[in-house]
N, C-alpha and C. Protein backbone atom coordinates (compact mmCIF):
# COMPACT_ATOMS: atom_id res chain seq x y z
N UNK A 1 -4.67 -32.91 14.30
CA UNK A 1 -3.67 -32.59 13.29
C UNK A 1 -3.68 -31.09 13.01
N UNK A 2 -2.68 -30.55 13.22
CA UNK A 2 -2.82 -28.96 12.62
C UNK A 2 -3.39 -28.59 10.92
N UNK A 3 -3.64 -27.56 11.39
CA UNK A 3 -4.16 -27.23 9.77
C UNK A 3 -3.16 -26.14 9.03
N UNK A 4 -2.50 -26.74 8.05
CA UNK A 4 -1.82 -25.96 7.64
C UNK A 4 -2.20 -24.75 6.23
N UNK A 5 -1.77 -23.97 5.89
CA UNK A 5 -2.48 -22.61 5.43
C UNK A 5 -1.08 -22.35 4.40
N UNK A 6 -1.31 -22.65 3.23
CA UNK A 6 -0.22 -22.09 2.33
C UNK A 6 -0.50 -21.09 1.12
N UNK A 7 -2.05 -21.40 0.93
CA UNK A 7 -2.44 -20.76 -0.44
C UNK A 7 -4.04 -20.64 0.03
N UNK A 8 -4.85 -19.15 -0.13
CA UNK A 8 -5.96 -18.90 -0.16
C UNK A 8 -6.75 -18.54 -1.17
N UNK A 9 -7.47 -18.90 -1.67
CA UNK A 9 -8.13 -18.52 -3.20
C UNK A 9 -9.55 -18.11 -2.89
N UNK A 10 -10.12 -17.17 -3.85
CA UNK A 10 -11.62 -16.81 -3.70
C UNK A 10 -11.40 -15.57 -3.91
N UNK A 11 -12.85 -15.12 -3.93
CA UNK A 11 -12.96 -13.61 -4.78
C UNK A 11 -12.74 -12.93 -3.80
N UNK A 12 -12.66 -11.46 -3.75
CA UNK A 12 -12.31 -10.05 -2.47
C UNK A 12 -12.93 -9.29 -2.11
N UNK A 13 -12.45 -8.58 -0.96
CA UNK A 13 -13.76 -6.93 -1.29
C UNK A 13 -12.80 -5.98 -0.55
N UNK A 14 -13.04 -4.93 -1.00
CA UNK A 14 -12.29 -3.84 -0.92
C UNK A 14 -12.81 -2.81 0.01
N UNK A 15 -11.97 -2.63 0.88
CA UNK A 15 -12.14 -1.80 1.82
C UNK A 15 -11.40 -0.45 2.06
N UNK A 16 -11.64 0.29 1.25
CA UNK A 16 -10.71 1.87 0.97
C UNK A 16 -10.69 2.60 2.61
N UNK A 17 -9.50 2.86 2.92
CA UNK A 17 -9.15 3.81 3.88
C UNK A 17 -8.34 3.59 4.78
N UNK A 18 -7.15 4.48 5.25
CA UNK A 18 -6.20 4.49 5.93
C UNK A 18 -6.71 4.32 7.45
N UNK A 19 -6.25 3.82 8.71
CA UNK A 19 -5.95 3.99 10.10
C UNK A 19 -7.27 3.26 10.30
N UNK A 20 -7.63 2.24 9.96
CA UNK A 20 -9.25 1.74 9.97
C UNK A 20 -8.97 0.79 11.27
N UNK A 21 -9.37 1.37 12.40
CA UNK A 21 -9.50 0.70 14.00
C UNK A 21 -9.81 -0.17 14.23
N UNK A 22 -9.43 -1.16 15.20
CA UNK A 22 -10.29 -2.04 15.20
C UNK A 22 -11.81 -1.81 16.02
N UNK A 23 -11.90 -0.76 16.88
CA UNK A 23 -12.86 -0.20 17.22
C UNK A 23 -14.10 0.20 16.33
N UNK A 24 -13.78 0.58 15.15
CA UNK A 24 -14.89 0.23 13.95
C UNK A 24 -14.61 -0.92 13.25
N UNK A 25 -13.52 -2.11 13.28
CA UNK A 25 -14.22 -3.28 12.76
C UNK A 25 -15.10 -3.98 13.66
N UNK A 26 -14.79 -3.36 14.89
CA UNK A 26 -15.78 -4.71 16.40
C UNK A 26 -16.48 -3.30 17.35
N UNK A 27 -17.40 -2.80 16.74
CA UNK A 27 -17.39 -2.16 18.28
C UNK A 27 -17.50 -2.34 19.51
N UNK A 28 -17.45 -1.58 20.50
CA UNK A 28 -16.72 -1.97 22.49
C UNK A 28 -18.28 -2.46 22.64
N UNK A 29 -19.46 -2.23 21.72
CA UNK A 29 -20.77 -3.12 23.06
C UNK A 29 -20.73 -4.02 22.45
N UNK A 30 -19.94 -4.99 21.93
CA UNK A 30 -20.13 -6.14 21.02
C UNK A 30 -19.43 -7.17 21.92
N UNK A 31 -18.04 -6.40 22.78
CA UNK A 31 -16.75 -7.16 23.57
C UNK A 31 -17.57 -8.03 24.69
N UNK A 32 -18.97 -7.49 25.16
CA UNK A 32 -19.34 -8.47 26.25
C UNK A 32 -19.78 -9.82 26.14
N UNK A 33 -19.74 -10.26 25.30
CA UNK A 33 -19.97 -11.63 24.86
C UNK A 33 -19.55 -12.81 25.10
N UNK A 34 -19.77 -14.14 25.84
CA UNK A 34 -18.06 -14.83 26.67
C UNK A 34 -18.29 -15.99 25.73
N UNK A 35 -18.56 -15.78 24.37
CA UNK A 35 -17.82 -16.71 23.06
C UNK A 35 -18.04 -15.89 22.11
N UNK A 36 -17.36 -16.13 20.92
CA UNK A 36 -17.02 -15.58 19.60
C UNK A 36 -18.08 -15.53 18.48
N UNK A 37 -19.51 -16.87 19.34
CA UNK A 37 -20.28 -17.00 18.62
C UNK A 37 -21.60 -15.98 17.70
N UNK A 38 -21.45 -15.77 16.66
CA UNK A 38 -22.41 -14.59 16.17
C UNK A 38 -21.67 -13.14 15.73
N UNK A 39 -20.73 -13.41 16.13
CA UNK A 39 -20.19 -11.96 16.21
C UNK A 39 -19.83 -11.42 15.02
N UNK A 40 -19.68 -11.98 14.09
CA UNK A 40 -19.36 -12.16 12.61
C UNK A 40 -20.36 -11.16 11.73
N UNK A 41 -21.48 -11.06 12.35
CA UNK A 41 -22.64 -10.63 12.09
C UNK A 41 -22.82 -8.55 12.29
N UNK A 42 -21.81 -8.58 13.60
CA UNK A 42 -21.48 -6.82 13.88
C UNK A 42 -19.97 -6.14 12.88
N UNK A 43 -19.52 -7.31 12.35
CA UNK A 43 -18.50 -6.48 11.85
C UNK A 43 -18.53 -4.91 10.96
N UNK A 44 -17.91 -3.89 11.38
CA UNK A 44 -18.29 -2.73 10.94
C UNK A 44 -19.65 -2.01 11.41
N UNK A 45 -20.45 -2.85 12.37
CA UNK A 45 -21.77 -2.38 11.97
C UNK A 45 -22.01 -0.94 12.12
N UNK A 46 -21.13 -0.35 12.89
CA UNK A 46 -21.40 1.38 12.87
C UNK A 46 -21.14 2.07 11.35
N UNK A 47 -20.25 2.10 10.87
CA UNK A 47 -20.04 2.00 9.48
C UNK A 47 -21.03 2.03 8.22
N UNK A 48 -21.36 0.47 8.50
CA UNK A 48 -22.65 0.03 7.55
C UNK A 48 -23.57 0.63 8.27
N UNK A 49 -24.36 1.30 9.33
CA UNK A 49 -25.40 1.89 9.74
C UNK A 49 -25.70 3.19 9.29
N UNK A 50 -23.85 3.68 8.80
CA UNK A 50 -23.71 4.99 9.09
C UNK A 50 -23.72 5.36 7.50
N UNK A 51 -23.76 4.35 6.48
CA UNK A 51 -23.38 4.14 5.16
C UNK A 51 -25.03 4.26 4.29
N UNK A 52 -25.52 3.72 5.54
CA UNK A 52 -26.98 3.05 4.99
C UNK A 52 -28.02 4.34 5.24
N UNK A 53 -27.63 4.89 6.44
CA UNK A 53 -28.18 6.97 6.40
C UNK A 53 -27.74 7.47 5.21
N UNK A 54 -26.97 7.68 4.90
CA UNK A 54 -26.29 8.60 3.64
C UNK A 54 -27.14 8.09 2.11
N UNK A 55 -27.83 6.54 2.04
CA UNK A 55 -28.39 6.23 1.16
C UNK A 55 -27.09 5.42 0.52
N UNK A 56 -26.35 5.13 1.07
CA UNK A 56 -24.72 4.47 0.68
C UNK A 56 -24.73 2.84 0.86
N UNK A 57 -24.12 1.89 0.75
CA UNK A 57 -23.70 0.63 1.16
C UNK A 57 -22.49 0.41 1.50
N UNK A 58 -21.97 -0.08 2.25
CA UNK A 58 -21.12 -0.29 2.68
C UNK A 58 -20.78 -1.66 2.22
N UNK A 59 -19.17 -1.71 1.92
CA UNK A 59 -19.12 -2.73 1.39
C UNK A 59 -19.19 -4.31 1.85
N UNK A 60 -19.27 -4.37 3.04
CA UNK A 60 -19.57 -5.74 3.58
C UNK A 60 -21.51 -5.91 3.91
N UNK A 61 -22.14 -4.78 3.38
CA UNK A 61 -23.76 -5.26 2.55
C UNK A 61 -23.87 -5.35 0.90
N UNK A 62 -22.48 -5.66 0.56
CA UNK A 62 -22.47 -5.71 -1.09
C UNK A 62 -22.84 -7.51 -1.28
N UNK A 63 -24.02 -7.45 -1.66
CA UNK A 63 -24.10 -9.39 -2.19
C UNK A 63 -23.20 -9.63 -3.13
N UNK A 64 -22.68 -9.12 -3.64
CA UNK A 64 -21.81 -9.97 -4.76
C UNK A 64 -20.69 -9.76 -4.06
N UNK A 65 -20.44 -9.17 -2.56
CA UNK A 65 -18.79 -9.60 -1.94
C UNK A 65 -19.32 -10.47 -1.03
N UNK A 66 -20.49 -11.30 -0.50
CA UNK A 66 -20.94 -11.99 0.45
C UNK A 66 -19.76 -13.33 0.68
N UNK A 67 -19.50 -13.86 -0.45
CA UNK A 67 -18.75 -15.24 -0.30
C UNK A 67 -17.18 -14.98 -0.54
N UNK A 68 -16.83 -13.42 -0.43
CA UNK A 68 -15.47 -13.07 -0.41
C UNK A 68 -14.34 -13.68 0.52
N UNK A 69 -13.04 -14.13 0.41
CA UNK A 69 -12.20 -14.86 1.39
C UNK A 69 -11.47 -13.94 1.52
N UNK A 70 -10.90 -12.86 0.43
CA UNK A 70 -9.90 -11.85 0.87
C UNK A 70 -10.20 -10.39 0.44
N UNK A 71 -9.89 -9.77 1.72
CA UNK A 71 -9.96 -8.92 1.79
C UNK A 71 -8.92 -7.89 1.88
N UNK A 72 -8.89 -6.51 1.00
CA UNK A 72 -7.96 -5.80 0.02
C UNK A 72 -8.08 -4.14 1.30
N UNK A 73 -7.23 -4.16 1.85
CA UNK A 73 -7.07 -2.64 2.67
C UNK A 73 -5.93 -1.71 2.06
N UNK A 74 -5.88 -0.78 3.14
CA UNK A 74 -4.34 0.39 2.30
C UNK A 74 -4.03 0.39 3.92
N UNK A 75 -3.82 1.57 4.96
CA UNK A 75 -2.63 1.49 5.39
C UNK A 75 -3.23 1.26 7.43
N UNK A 76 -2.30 0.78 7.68
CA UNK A 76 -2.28 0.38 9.16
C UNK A 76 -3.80 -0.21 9.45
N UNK A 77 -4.09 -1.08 8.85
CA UNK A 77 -5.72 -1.99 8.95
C UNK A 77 -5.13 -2.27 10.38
N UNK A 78 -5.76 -2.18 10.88
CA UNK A 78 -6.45 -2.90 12.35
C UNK A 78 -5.30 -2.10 13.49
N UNK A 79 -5.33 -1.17 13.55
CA UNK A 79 -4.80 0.10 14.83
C UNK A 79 -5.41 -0.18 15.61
N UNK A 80 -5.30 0.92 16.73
CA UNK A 80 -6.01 1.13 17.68
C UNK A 80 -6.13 0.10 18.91
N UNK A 81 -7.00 -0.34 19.44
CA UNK A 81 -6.74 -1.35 20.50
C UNK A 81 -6.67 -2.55 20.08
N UNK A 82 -6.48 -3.37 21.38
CA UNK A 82 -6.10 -4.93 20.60
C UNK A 82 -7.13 -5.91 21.04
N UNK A 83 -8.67 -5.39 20.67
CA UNK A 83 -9.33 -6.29 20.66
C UNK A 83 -9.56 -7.60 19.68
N UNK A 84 -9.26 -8.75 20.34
CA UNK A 84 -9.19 -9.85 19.28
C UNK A 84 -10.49 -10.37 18.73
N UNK A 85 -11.17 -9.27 19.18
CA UNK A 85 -12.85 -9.52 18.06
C UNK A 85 -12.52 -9.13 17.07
N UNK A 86 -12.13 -8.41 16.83
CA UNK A 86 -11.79 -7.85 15.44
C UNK A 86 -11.35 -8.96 14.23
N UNK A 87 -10.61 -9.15 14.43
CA UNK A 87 -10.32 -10.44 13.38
C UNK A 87 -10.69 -11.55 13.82
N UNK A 88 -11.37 -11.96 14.96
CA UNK A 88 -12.36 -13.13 14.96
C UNK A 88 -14.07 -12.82 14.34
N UNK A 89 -13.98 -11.54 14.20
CA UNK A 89 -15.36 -11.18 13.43
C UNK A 89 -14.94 -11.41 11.89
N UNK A 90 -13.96 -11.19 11.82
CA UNK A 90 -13.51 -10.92 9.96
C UNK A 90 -13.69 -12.78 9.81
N UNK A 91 -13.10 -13.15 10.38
CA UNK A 91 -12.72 -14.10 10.38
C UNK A 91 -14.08 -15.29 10.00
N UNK A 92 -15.09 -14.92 11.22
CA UNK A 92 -16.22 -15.86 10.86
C UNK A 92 -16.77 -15.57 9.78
N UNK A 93 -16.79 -13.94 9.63
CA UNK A 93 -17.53 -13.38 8.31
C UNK A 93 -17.04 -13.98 7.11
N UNK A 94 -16.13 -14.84 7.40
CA UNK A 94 -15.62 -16.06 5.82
C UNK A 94 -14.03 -15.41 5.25
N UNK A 95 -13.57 -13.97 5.64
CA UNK A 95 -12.38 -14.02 5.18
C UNK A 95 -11.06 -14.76 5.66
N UNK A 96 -10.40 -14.66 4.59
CA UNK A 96 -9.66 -15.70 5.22
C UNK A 96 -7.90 -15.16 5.20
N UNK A 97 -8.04 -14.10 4.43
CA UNK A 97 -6.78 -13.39 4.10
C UNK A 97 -7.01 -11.97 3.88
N UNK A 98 -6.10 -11.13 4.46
CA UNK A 98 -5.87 -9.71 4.03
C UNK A 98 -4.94 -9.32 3.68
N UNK A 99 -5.11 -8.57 2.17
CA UNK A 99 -3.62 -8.15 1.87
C UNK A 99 -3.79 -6.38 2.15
N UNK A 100 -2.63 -5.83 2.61
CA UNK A 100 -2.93 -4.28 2.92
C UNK A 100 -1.75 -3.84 2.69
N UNK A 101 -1.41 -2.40 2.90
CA UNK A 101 -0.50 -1.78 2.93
C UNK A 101 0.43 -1.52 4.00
N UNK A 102 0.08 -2.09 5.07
CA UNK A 102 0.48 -2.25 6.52
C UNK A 102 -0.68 -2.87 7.45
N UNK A 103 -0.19 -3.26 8.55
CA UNK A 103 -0.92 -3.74 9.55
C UNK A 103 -1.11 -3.37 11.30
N UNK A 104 -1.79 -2.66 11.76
CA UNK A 104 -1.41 -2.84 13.16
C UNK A 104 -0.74 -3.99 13.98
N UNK A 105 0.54 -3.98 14.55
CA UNK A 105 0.97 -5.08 15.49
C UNK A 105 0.38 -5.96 16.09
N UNK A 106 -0.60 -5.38 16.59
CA UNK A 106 -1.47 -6.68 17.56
C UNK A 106 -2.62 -6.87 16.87
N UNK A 107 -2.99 -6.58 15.92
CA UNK A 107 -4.07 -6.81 14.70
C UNK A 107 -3.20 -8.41 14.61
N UNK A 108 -2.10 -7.83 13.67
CA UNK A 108 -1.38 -8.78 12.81
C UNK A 108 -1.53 -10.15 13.65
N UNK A 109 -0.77 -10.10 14.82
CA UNK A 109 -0.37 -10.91 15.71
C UNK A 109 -1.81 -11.85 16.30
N UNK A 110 -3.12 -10.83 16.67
CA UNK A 110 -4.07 -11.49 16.62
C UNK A 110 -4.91 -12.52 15.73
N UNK A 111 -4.61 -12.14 14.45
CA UNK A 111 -5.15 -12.93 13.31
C UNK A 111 -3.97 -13.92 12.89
N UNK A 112 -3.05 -13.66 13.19
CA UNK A 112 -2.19 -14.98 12.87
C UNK A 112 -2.47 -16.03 14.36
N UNK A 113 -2.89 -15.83 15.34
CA UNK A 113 -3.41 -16.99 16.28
C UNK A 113 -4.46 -18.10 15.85
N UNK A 114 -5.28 -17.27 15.19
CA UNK A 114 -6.43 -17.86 14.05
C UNK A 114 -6.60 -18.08 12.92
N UNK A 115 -5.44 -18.31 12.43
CA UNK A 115 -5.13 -18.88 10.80
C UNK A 115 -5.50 -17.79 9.76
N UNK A 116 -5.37 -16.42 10.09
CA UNK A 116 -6.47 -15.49 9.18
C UNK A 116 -5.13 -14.17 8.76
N UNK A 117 -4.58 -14.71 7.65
CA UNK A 117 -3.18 -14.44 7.12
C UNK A 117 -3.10 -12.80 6.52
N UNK A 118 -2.34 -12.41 7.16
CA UNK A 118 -1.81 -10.83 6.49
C UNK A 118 -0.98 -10.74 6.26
N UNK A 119 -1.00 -10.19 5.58
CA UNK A 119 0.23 -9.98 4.24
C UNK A 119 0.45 -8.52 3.49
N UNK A 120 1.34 -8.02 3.39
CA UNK A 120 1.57 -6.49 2.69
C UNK A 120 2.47 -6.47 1.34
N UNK A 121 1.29 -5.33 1.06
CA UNK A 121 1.81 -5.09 -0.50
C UNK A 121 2.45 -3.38 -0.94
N UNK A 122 3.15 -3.32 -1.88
CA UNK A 122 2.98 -1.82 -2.08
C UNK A 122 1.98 -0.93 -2.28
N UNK A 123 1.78 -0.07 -1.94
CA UNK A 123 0.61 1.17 -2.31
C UNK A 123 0.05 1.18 -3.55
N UNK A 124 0.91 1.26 -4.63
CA UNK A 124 0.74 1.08 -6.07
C UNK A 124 -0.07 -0.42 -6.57
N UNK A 125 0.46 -1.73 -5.95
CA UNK A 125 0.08 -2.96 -6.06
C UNK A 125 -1.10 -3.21 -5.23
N UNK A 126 -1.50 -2.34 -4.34
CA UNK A 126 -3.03 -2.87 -3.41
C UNK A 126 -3.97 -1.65 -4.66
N UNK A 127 -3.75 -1.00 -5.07
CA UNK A 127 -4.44 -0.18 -6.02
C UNK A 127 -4.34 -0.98 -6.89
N UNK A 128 -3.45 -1.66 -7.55
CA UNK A 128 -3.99 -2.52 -8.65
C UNK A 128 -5.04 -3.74 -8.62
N UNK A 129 -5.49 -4.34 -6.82
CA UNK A 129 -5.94 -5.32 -6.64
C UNK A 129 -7.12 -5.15 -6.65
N UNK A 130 -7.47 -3.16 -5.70
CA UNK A 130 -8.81 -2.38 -5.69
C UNK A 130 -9.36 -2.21 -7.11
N UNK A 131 -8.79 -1.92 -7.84
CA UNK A 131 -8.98 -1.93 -9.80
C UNK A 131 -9.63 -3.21 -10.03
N UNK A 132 -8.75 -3.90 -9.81
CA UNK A 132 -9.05 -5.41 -10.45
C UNK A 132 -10.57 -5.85 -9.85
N UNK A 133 -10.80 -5.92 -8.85
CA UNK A 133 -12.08 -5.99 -7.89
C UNK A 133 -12.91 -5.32 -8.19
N UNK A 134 -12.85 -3.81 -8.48
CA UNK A 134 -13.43 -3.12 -8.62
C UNK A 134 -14.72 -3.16 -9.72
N UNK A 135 -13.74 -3.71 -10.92
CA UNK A 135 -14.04 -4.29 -12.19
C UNK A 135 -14.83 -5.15 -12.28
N UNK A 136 -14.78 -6.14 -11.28
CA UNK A 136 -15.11 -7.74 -11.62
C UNK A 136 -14.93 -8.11 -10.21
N UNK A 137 -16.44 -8.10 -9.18
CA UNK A 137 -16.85 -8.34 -8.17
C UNK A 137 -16.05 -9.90 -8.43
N UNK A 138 -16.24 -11.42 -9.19
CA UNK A 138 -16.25 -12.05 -9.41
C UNK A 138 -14.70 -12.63 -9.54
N UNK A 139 -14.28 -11.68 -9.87
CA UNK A 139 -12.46 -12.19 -9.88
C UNK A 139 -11.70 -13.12 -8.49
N UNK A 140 -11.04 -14.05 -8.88
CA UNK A 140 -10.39 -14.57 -8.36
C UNK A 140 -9.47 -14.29 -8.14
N UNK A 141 -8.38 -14.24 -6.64
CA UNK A 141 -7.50 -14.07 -6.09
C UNK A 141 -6.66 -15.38 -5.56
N UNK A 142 -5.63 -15.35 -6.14
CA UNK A 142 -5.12 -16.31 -4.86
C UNK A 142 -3.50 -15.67 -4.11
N UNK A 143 -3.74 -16.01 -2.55
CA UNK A 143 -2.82 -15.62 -2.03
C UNK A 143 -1.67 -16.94 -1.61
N UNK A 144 -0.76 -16.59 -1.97
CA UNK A 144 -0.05 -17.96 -2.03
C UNK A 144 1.54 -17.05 -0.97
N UNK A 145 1.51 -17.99 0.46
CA UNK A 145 1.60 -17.66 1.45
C UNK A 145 2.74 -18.06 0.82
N UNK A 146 3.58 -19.68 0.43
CA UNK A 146 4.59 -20.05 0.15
C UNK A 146 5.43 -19.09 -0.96
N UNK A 147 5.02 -18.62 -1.67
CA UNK A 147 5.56 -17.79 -2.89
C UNK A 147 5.79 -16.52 -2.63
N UNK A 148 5.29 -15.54 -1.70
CA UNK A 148 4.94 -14.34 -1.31
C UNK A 148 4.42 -13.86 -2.77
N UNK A 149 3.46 -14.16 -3.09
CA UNK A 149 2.41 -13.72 -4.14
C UNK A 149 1.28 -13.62 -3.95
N UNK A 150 0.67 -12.60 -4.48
CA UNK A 150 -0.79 -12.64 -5.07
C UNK A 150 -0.63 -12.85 -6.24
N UNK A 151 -1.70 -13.33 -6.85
CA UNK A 151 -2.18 -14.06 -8.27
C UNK A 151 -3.80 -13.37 -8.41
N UNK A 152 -3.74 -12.74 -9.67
CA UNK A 152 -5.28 -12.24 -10.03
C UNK A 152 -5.11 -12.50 -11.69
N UNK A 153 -5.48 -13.61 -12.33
CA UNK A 153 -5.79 -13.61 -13.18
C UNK A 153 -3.99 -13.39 -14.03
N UNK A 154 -4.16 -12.46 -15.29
CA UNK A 154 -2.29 -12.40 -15.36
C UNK A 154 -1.75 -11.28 -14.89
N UNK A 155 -2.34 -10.84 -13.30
CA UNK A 155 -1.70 -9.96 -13.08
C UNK A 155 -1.05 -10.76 -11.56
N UNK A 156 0.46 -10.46 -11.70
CA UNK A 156 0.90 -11.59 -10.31
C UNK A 156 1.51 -9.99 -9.25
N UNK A 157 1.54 -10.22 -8.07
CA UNK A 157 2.28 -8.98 -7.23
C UNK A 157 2.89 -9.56 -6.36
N UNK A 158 4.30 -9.01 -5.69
CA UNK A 158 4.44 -9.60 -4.37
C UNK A 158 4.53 -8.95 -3.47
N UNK A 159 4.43 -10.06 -2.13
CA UNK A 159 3.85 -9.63 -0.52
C UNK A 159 5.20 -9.81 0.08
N UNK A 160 4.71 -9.55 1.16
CA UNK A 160 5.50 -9.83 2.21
C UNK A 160 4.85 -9.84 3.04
N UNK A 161 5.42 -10.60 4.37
CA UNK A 161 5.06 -11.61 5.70
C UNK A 161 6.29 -12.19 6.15
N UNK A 162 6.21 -11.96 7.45
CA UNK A 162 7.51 -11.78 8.49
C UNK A 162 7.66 -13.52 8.22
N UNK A 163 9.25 -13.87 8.22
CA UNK A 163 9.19 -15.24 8.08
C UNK A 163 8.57 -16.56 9.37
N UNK A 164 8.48 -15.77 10.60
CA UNK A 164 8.08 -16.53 11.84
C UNK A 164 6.50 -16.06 11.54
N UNK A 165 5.74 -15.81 10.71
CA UNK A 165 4.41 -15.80 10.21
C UNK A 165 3.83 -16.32 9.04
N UNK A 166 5.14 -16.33 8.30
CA UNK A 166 5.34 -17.85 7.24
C UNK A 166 4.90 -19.07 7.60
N UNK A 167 6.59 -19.40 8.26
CA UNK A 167 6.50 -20.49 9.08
C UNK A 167 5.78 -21.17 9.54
N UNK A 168 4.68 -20.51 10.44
CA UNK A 168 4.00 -20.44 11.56
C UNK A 168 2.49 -20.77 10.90
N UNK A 169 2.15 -20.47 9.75
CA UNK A 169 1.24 -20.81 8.36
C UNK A 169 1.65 -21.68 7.65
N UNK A 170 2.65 -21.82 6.86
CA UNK A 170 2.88 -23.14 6.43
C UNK A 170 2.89 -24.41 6.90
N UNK A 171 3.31 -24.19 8.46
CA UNK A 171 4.08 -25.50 9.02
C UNK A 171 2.87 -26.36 10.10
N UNK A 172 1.46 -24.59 9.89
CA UNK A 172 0.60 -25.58 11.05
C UNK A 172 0.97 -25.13 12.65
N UNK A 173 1.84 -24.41 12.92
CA UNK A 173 2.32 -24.08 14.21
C UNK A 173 1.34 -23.09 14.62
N UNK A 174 1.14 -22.59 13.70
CA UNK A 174 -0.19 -21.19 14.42
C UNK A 174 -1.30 -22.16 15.07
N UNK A 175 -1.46 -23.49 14.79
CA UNK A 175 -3.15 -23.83 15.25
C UNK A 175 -2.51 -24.30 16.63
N UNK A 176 -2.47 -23.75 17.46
CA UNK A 176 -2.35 -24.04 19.08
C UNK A 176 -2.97 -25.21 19.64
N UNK A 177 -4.00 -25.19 19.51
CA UNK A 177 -5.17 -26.23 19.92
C UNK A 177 -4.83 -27.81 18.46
N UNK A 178 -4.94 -27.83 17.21
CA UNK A 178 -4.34 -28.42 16.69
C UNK A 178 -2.94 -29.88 17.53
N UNK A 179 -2.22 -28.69 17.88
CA UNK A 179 -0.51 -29.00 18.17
C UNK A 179 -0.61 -29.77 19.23
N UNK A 180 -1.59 -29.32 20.54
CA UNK A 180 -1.64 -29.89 21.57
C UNK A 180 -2.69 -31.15 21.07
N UNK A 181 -3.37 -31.72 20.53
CA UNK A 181 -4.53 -32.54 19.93
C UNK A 181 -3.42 -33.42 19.71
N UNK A 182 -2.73 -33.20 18.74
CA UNK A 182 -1.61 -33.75 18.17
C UNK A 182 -0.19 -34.43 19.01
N UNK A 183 -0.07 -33.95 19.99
CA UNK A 183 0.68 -34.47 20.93
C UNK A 183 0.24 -34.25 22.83
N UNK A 184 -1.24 -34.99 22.22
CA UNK A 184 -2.46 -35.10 23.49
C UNK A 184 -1.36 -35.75 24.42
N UNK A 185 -0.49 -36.80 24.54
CA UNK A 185 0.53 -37.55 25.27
C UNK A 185 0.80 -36.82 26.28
N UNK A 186 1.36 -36.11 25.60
CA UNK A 186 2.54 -35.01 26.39
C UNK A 186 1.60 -34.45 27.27
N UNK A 187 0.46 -33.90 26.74
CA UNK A 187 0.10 -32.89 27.62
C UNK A 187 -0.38 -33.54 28.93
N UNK A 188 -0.81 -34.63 28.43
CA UNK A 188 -1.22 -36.13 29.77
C UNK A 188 0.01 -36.04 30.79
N UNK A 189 1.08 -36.62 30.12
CA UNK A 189 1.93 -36.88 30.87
C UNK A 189 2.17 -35.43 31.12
N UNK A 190 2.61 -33.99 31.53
CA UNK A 190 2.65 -32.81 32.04
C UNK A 190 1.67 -32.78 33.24
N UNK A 191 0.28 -33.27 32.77
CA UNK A 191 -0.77 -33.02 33.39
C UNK A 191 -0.61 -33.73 35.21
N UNK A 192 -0.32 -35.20 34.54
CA UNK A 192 0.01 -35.80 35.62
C UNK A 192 1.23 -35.65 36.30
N UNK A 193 2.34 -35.12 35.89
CA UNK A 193 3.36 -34.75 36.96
C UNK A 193 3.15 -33.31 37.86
N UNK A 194 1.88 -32.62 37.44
CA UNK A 194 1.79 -31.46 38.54
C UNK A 194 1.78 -31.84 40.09
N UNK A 195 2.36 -31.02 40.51
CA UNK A 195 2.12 -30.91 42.31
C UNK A 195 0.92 -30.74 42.66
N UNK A 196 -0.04 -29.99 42.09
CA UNK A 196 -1.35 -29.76 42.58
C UNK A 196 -2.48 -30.39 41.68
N UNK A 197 -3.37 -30.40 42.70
CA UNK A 197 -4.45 -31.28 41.79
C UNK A 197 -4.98 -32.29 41.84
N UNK A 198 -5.70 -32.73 40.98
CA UNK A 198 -6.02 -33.90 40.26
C UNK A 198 -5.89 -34.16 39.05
N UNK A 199 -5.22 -34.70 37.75
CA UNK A 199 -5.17 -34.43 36.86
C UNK A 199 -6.43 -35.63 36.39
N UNK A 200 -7.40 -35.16 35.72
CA UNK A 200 -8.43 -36.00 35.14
C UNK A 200 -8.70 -36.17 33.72
């Protein structure tokens, strides 16, 4: 059965800074890996290494953002190449939504394969979310995919998300593997009308 994705709730963490690569959310010696498993574990790690010299933390070693689902950026989150570690690292790491100020294309496109929803806000309104967070590690968010809203308490904002990324979240169509589970038949019967093969 697909899993459908309309509304995400849970507390955030904030990640300040423009053109943030995906090359520093996954770095390239992390890509040799031939499953997804663990990887959750390098997200940023140059970053946080580089945070933790300075006598700094970085915010994904903050314990009180450990059980965070969404995560709060500003502008073009996930540039640069289109490694799909990147948001399969965010992804295991428990978030489950990003709201930003923009998105890289194949960022976007990659995390909507994996149920892991982006969404954009104004400049002014992702500063009100960094405030709000800022304040109160503990605050609740909810992103409500159907409404194009965020919800923090009584402060409400709205998003935007391309409607074939709506859709595609609401309706359950993003879970690929899901869809085919779901109409296992078909894929039988496909399987067995090939020319080549064996279908088993």
């Amino acid at each position: 059965m697909p899993v459908t994705i309309t509304r995400i709730t849970g507390s955030s963490l904030v990640l300040r800074g423009d053109e943030i690569d995906t090359d520093r959310i996954m770095p390239a010696r992390f890509l040799k890996a031939i499953t997804f498993e663990g990887i959750d574990a390098h997200v940023f790690e140059d970053d946080r290494k580089e945070a933790l010299s300075r006598g700094a933390r970085h915010p994904f070693d903050d314990p009180a953002r450990h059980q965070a689902k969404i995560l709060v950026v500003n502008g073009n989150f996930g540039c640069g190449s289109s490694r799909e570690h990147a948001p399969q690292g965010l992804l295991r790491r428990g978030i489950r939504a990003i709201v930003g100020e923009s998105f890289g294309e194949i960022f976007a496109g990659n995390s909507l394969a994996i149920g892991l929803a982006c969404v954009t806000a104004s400049k002014d309104d992702v500063q009100r979310l960094m405030a709000l967070a800022d304040r109160s590690p503990s605050a609740e968010l909810s992103v409500d995919i159907e409404t194009r809203r965020v919800i923090a308490g009584d402060l409400t904002i709205p998003i935007s998300i391309p409607d074939s990324a709506r859709h595609a979240l609401v309706s359950g169509e993003w879970d690929a593997t899901g869809l085919l589970l779901d109409n296992y038949e078909e894929v039988e019967k496909v399987g067995k009308a090939l020319p080549y093969g064996q279908w088993r």
